[in-house]
Protein backbone atom coordinates (compact mmCIF):
# COMPACT_ATOMS: atom_id res chain seq x y z
CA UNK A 1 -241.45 22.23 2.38
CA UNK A 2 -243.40 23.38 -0.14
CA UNK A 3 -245.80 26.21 -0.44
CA UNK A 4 -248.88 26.49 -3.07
CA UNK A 5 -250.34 30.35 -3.20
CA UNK A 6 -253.86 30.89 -4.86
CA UNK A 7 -256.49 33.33 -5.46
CA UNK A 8 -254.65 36.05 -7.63
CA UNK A 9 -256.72 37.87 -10.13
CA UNK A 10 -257.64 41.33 -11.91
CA UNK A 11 -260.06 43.40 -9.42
CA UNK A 12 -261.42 47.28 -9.85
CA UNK A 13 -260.37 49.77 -7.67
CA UNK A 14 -262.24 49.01 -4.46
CA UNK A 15 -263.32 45.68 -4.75
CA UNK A 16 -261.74 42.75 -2.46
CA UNK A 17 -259.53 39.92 -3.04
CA UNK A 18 -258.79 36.70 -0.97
CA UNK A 19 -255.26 35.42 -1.34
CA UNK A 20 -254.41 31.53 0.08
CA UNK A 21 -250.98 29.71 0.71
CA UNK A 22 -250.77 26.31 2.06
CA UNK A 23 -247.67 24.48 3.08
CA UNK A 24 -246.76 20.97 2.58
CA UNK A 25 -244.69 18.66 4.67
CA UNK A 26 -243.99 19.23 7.77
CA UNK A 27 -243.97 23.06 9.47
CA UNK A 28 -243.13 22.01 12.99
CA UNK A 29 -244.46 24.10 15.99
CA UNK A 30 -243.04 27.94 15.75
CA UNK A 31 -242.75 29.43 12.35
CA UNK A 32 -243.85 32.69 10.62
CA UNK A 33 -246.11 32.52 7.63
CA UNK A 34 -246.62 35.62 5.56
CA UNK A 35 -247.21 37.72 2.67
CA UNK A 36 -244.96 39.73 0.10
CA UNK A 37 -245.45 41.35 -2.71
CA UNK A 38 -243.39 43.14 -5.74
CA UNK A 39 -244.36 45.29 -7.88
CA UNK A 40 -243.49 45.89 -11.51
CA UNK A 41 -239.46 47.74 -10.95
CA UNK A 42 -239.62 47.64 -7.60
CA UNK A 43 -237.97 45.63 -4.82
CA UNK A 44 -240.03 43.02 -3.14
CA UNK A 45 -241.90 44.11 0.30
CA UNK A 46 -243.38 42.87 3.39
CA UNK A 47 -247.15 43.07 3.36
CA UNK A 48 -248.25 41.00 6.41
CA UNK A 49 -246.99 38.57 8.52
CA UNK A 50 -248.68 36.21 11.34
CA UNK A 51 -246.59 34.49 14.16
CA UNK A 52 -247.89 30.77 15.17
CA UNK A 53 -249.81 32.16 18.18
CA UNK A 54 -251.67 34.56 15.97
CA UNK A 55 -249.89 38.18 16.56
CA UNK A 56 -249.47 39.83 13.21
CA UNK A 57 -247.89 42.36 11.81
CA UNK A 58 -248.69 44.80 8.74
CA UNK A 59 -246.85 47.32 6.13
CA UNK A 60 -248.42 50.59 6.58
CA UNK A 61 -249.37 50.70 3.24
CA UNK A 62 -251.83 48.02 3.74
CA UNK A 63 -253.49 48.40 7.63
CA UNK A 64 -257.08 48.64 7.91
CA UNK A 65 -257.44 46.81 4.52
CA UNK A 66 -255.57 43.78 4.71
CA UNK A 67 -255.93 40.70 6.88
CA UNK A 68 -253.87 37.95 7.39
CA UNK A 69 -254.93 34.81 9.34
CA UNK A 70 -253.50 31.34 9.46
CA UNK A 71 -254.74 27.96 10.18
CA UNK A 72 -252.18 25.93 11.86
CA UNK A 73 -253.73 22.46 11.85
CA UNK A 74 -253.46 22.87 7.98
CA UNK A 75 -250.29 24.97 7.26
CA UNK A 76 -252.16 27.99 5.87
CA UNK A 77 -252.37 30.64 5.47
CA UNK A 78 -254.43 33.56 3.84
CA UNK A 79 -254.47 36.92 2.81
CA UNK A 80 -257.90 38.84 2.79
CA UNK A 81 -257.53 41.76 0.89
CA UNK A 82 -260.38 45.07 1.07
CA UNK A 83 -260.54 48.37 -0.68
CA UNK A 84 -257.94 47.70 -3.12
CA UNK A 85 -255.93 50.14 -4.76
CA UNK A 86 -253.84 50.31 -8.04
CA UNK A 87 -250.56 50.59 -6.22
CA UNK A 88 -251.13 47.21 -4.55
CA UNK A 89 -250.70 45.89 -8.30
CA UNK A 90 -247.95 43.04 -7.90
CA UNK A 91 -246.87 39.69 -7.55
CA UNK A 92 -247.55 38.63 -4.10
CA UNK A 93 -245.59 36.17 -2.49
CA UNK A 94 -246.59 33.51 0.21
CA UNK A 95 -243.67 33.14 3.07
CA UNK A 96 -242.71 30.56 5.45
CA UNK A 97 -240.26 31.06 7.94
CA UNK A 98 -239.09 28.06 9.90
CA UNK A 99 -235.42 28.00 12.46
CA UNK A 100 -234.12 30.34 10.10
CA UNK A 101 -235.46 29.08 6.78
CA UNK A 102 -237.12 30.65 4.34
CA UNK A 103 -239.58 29.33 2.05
CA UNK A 104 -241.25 31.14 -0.64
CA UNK A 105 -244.18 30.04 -3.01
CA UNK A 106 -244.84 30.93 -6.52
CA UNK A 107 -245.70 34.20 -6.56
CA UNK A 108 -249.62 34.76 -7.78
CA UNK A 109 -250.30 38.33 -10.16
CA UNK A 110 -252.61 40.81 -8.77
CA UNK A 111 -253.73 43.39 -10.96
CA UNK A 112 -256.07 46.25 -9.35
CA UNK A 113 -257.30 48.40 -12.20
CA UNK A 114 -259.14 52.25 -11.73
């Protein structure tokens, strides 16, 4: 499995950005597709996740601003980001979770200026 992330990009303070993963091969019928993201010195975090049958769940840092959606028939999955901040500056990492594998994509640069 591989996973291709897009949408990254430099964004004022406030403004919106759409992030999109999608996941080739075969995914099966239960997995966990999500978001991370790391910040320059920092350790990477969870940011959102969404189970197969839709329930999701976010970092605090991010609720009412972020939100994550998949669409199963195509393995994807995407990140709709709102009323950015500087602090969500970072790489941000699409996540597949599959029987206890993990799967991560490339990692695509989000810079939030003020």
């Amino acid at each position: 499995v591989q996973l291709q992330a897009s949408g990254g990009g430099l964004v004022q303070a406030g403004g919106s950005l759409r992030l999109s993963c999608a996941a080739s091969g075969s995914i099966g019928t239960d997995s966990i597709m999500g978001w991370y993201r790391q910040a320059t010195g920092k350790q990477r975090e969870l940011v959102a996740v969404i189970f197969t049958l839709g329930s999701r769940s976010y970092a605090d840092s991010v609720k009412g601003r972020f939100t994550i959606s998949r669409d199963n028939a195509k393995n994807a999955v995407t990140l709709q980001m709102s009323s950015l901040k500087p602090e969500d500056t970072a790489v941000y990492y699409c996540n597949l979770q599959i029987n206890s594998r993990t799967f991560w994509g490339q990692g695509t640069l989000v810079t939030v200026s003020s």
